[in-house]
N, C-alpha and C. Protein backbone atom coordinates (compact mmCIF):
# COMPACT_ATOMS: atom_id res chain seq x y z
N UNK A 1 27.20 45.45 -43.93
CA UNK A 1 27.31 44.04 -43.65
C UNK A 1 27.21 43.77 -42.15
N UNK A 2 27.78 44.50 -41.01
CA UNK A 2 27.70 44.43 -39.73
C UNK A 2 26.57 44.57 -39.50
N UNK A 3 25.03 45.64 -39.98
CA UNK A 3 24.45 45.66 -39.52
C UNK A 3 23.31 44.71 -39.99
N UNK A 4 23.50 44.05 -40.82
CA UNK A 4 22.90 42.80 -41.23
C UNK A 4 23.31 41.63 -40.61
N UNK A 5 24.60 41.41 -40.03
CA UNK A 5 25.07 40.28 -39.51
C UNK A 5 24.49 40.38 -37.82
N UNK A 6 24.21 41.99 -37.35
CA UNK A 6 23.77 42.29 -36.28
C UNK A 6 22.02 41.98 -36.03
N UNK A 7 21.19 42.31 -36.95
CA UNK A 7 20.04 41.83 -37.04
C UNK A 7 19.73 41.02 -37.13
N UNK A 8 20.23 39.71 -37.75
CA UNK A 8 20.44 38.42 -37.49
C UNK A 8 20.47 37.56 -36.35
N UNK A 9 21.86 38.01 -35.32
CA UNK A 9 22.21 37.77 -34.30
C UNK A 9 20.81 38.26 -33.57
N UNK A 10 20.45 39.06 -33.42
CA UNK A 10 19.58 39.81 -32.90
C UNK A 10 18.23 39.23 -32.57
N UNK A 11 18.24 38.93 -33.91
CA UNK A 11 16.74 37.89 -33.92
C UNK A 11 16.69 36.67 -33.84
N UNK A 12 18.06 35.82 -33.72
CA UNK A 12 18.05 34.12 -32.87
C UNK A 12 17.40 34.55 -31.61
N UNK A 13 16.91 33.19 -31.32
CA UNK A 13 16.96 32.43 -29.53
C UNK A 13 18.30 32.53 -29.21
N UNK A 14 18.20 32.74 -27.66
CA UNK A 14 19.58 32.75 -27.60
C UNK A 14 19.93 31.07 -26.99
N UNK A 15 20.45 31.01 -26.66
CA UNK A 15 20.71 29.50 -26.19
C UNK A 15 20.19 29.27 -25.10
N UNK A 16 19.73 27.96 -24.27
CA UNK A 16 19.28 27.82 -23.26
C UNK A 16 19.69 28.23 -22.05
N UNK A 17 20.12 28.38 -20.89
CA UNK A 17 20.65 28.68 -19.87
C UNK A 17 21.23 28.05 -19.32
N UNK A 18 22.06 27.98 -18.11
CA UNK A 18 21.84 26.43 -17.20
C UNK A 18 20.68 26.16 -16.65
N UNK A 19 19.91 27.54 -15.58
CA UNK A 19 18.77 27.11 -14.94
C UNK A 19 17.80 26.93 -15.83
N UNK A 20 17.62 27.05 -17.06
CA UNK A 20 16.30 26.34 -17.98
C UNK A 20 16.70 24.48 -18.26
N UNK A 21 17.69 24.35 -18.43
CA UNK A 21 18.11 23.04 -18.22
C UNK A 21 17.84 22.20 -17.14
N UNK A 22 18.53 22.86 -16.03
CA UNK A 22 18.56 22.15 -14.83
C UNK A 22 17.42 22.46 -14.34
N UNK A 23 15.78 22.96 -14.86
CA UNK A 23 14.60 23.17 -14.54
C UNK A 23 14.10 21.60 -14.94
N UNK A 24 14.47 21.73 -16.58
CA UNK A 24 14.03 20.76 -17.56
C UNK A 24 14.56 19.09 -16.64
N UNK A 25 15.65 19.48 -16.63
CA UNK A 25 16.05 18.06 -16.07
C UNK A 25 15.52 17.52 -14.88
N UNK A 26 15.31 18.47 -13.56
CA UNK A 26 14.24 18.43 -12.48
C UNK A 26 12.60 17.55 -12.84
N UNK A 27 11.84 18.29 -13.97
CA UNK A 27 11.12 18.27 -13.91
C UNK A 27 10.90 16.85 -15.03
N UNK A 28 11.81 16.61 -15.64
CA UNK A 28 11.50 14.91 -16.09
C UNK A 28 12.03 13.91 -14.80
N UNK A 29 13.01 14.25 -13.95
CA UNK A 29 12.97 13.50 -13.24
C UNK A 29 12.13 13.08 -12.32
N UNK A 30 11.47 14.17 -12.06
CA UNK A 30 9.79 14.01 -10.99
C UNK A 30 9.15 13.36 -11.56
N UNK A 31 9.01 13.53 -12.76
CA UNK A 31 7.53 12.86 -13.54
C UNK A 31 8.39 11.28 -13.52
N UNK A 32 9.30 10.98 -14.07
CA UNK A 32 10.13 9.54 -14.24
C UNK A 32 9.70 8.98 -12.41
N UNK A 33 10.12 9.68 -11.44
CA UNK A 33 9.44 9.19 -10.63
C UNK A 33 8.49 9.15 -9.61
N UNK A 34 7.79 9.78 -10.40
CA UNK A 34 5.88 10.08 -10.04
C UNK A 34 5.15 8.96 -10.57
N UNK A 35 6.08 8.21 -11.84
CA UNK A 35 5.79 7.69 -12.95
C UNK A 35 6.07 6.44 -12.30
N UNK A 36 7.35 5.94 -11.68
CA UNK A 36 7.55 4.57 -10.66
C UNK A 36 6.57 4.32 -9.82
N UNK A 37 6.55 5.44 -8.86
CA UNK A 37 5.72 5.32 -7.87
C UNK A 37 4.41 4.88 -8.39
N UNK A 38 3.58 5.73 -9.38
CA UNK A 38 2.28 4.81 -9.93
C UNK A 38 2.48 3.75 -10.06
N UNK A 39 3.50 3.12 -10.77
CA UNK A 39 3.50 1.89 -10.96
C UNK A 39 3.66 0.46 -10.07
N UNK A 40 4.31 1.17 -8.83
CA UNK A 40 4.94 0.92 -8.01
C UNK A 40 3.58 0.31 -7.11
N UNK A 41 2.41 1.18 -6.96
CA UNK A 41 1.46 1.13 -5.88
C UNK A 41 0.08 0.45 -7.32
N UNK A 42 0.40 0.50 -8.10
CA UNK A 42 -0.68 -0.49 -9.14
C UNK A 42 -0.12 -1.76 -9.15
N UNK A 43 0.80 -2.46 -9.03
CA UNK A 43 1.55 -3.07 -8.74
C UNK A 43 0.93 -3.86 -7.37
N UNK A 44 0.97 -3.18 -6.13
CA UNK A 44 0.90 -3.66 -5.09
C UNK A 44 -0.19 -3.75 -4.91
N UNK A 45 -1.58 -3.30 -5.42
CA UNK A 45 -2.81 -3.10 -5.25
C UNK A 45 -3.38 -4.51 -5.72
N UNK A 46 -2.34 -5.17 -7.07
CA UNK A 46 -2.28 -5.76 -7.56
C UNK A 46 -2.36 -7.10 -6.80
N UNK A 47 -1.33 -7.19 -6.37
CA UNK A 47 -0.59 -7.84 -5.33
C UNK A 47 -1.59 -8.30 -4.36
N UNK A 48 -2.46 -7.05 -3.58
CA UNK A 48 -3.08 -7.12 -2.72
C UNK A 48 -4.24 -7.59 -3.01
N UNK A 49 -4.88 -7.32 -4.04
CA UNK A 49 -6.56 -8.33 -4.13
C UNK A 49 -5.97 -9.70 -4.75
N UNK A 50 -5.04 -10.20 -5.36
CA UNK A 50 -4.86 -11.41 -5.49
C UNK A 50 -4.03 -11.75 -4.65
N UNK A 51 -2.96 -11.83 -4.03
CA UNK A 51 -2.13 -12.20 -2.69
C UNK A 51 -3.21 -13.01 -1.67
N UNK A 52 -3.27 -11.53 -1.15
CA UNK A 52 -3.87 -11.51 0.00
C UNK A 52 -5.91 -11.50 -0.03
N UNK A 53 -6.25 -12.23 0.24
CA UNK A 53 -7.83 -12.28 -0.50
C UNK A 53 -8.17 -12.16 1.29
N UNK A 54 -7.61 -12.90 2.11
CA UNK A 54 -8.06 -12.56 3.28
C UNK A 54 -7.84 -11.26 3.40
N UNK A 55 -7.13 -10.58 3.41
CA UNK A 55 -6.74 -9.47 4.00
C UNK A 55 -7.53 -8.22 3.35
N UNK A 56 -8.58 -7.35 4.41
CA UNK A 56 -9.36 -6.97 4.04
C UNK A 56 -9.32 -4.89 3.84
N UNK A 57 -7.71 -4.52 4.40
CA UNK A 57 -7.45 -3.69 4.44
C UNK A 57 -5.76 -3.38 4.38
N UNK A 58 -4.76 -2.32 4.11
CA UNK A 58 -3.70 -2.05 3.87
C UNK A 58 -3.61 -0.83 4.54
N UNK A 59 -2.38 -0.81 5.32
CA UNK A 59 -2.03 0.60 5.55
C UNK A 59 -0.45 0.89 4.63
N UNK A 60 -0.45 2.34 4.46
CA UNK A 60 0.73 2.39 3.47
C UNK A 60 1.91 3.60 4.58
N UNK A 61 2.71 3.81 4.15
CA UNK A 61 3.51 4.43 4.85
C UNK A 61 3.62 5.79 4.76
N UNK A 62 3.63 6.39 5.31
CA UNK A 62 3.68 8.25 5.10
C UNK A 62 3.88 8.70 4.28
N UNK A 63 3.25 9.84 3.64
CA UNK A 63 3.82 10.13 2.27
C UNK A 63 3.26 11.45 2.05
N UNK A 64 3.46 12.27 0.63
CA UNK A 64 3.56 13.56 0.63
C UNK A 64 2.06 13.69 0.21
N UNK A 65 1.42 14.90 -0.20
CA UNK A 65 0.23 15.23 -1.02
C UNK A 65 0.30 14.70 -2.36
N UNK A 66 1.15 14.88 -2.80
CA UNK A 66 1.18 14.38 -4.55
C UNK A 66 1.07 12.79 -4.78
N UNK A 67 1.70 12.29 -3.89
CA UNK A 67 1.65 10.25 -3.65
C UNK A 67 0.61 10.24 -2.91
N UNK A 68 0.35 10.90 -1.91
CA UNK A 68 -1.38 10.77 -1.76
C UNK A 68 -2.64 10.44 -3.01
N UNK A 69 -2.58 11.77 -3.24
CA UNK A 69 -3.67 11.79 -4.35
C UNK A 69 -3.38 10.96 -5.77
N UNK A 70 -1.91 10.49 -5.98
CA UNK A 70 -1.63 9.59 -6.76
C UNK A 70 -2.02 8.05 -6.40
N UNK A 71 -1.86 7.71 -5.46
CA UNK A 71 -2.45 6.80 -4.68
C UNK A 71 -4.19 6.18 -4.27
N UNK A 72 -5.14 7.69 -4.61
CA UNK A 72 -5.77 8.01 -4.16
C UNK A 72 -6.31 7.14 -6.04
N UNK A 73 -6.02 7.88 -6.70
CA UNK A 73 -6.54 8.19 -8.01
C UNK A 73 -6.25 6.13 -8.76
N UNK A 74 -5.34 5.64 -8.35
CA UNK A 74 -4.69 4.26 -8.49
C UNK A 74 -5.81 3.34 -8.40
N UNK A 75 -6.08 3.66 -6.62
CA UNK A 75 -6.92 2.66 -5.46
C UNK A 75 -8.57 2.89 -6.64
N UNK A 76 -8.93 3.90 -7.13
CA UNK A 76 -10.31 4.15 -7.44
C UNK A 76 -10.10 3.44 -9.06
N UNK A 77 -9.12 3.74 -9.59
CA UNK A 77 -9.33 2.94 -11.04
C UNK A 77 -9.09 1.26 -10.26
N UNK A 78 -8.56 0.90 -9.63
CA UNK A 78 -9.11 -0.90 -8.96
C UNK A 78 -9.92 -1.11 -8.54
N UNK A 79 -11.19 -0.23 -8.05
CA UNK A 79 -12.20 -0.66 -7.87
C UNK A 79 -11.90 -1.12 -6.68
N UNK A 80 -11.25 -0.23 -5.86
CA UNK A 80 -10.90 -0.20 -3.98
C UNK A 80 -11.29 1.27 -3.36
N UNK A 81 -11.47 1.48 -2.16
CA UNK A 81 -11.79 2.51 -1.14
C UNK A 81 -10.61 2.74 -0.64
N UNK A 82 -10.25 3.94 -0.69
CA UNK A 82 -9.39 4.79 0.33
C UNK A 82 -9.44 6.20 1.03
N UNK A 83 -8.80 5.95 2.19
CA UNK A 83 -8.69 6.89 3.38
C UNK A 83 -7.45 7.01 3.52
N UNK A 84 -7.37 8.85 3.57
CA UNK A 84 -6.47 9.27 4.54
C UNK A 84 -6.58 9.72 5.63
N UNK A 85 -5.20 9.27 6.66
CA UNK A 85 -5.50 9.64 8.28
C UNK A 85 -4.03 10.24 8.72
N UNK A 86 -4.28 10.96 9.74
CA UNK A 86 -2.82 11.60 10.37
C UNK A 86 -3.30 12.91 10.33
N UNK A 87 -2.18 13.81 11.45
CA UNK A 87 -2.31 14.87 11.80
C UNK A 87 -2.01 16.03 10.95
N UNK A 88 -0.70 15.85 10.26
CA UNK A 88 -0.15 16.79 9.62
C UNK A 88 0.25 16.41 8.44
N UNK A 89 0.87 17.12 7.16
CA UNK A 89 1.32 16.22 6.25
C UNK A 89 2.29 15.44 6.09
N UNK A 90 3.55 15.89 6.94
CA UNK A 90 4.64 14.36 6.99
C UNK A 90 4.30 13.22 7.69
N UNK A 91 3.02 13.17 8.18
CA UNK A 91 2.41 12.19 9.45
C UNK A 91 0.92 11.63 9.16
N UNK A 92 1.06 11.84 7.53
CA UNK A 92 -0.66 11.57 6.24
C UNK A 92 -0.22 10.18 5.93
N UNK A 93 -1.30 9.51 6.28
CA UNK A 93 -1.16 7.83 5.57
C UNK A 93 -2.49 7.65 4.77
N UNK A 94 -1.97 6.78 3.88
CA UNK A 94 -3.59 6.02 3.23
C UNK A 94 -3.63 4.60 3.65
N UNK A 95 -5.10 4.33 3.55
CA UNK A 95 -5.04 3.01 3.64
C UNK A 95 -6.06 2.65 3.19
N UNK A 96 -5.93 1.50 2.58
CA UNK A 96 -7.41 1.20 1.28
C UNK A 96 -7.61 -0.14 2.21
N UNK A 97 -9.07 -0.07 1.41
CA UNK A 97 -10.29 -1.47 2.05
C UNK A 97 -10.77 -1.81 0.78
N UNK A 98 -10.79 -3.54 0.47
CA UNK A 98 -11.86 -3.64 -0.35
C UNK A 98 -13.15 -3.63 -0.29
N UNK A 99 -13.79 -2.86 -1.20
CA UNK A 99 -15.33 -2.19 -1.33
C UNK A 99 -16.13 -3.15 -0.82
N UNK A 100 -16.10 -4.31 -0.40
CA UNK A 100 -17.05 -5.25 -0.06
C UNK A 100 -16.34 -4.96 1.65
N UNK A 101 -15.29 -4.58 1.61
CA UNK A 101 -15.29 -4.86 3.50
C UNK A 101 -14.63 -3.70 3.39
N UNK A 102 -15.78 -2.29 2.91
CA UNK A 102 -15.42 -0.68 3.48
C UNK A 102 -15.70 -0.33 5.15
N UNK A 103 -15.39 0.18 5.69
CA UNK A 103 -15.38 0.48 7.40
C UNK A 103 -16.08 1.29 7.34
N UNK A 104 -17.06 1.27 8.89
CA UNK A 104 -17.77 1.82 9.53
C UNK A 104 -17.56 2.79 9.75
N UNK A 105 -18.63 4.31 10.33
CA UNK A 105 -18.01 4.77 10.48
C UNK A 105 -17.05 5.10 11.71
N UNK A 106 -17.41 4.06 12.95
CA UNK A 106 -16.84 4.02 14.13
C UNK A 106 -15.10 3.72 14.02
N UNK A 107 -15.10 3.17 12.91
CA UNK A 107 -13.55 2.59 12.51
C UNK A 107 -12.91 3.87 11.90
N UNK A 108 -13.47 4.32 10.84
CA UNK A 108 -12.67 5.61 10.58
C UNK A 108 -12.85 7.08 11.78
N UNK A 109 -13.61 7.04 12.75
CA UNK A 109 -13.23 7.71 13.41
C UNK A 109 -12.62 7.66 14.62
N UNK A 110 -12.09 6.53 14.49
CA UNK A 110 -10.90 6.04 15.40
C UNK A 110 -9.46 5.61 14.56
N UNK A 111 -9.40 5.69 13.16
CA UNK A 111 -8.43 6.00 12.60
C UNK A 111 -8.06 7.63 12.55
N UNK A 112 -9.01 8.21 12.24
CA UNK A 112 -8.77 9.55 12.43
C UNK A 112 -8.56 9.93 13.89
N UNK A 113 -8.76 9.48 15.02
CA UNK A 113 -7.95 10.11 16.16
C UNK A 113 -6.74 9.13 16.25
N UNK A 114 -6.13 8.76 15.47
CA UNK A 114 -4.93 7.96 15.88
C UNK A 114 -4.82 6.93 16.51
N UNK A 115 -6.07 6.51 17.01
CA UNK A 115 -6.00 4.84 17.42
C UNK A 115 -6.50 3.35 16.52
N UNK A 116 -5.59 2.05 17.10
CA UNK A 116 -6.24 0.92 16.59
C UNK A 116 -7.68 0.77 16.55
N UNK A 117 -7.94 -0.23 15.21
CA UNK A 117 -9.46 -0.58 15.46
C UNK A 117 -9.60 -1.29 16.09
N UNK A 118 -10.10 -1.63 17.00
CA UNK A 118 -10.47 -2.75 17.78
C UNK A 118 -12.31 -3.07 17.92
N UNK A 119 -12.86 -4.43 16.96
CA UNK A 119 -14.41 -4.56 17.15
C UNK A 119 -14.41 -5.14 18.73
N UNK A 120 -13.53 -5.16 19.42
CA UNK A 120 -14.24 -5.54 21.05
C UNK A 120 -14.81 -4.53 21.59
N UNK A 121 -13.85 -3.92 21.65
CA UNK A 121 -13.80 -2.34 22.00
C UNK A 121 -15.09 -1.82 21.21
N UNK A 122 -15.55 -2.01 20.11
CA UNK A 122 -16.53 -1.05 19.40
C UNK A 122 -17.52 -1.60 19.99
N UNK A 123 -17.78 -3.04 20.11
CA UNK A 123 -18.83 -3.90 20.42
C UNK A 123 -19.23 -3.33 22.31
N UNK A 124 -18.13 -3.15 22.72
CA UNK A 124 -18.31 -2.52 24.18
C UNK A 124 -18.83 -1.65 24.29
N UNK A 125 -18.51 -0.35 23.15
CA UNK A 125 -19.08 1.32 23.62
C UNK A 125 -20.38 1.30 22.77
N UNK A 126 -20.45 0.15 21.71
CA UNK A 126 -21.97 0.68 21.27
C UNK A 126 -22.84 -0.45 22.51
N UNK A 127 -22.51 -1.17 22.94
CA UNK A 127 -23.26 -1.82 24.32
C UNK A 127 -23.72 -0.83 25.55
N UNK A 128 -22.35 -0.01 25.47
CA UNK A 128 -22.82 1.07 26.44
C UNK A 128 -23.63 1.80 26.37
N UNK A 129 -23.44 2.15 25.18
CA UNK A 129 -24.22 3.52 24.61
C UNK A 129 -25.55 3.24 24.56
N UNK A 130 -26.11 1.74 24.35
CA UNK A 130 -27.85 1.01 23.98
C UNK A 130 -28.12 1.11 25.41
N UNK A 131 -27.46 1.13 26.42
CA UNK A 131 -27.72 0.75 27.97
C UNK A 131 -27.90 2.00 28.36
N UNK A 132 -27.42 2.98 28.12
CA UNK A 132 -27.56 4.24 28.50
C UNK A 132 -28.92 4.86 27.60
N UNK A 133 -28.94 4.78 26.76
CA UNK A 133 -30.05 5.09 26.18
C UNK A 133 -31.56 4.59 26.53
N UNK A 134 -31.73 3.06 26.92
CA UNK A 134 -32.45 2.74 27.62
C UNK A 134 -32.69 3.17 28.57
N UNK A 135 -31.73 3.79 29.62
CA UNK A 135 -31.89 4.12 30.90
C UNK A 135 -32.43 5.37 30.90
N UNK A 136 -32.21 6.55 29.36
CA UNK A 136 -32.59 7.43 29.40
C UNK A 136 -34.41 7.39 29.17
N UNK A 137 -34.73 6.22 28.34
CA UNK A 137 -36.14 6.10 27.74
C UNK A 137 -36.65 5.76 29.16
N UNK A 138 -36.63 5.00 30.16
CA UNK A 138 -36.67 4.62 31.24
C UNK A 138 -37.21 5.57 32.16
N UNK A 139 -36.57 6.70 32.31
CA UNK A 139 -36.43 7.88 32.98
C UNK A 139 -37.89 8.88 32.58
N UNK A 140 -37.12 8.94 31.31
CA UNK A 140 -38.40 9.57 30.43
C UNK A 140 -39.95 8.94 30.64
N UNK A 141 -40.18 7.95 30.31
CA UNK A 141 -41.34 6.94 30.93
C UNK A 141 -41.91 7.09 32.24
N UNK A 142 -41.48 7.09 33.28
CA UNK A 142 -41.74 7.84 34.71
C UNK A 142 -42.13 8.89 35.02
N UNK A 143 -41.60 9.85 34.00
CA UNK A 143 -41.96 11.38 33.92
C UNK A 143 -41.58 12.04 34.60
N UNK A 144 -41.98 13.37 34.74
CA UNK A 144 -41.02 14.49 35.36
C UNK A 144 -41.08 14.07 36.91
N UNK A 145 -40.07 14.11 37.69
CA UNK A 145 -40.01 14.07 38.95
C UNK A 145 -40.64 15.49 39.70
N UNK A 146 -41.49 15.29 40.65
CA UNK A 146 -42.12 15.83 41.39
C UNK A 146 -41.02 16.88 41.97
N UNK A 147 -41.34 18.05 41.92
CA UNK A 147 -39.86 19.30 42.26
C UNK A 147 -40.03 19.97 43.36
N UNK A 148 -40.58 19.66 44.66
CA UNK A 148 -40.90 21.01 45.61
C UNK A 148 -39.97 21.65 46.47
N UNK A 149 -40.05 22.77 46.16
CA UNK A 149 -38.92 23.64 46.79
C UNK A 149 -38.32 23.67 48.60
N UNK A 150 -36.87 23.91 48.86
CA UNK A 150 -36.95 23.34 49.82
C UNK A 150 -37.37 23.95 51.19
N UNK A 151 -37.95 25.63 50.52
CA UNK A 151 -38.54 26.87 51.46
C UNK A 151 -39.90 27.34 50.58
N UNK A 152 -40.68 28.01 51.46
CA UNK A 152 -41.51 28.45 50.26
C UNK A 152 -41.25 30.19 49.96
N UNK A 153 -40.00 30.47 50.40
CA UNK A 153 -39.54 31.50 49.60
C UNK A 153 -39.86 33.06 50.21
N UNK A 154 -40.99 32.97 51.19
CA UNK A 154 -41.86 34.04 51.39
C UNK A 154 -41.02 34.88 52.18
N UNK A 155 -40.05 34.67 52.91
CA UNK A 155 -39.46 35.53 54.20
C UNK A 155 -38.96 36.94 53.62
């Protein structure tokens, strides 16, 4: 009889643990709020093409890889554009544009070095840049400058 009552025992599950629990419980609580947060930023996206109709861009506040790409995945089922910018990952932002007023690329590569957009400022360096280029076609047009040495080398 013991060794029947032993084979028995033997062959249950044994009961859960604490750390299989307190795994289980972890891991619905992430999803419960992985699960806000979606809702949270569909919500505001929401918000943002009807709210705000002027407003042609959003920046959002720092956030991890997982609210990134959750964010990321949100902005594309609305039928919006997004970018991330920042150095490192506690210092990663997104910020969406609506598809009719997506940025240049002079704008995202001045979000990506960490500065404001500014179109004065853009309107200035691509002014520069047409003026300099002219000056180079300019140059070019004249042709090679005449080169004569300032010895004739022979000594």
């Amino acid at each position: 009889m013991a060794d029947l009552l032993g084979s028995i025992l033997s062959s249950m599950e044994k009961p859960p643990s604490l750390g299989d629990q307190e795994s289980r419980r972890k891991a619905r609580e992430q999803a419960a709020r992985l699960k806000k947060l979606q809702e949270q930023d569909k919500q505001q996206k929401v918000e943002f093409r009807k709210r705000d109709s002027g407003q042609v861009k959003k920046k959002f506040q720092p956030m991890n890889k997982i609210e990134r790409s959750i964010l990321h995945d949100v902005v594309e089922v609305a039928g919006l554009t997004s970018f991330s910018f920042g150095e490192d990952d506690d210092c990663r932002y997104v910020m969406i544009f609506k598809k009719e007023f997506a940025p240049s690329d002079e704008e995202l590569d001045s979000y990506r070095h960490g500065e404001e957009w500014d179109p004065q400022k853009a309107e200035e360096k691509r002014k520069l840049k047409e003026l300099a280029q002219k000056q180079e076609e300019e140059a070019a047009q004249q042709g090679p400058a005449v080169v004569s040495p300032a010895s004739d080398y022979k000594d």
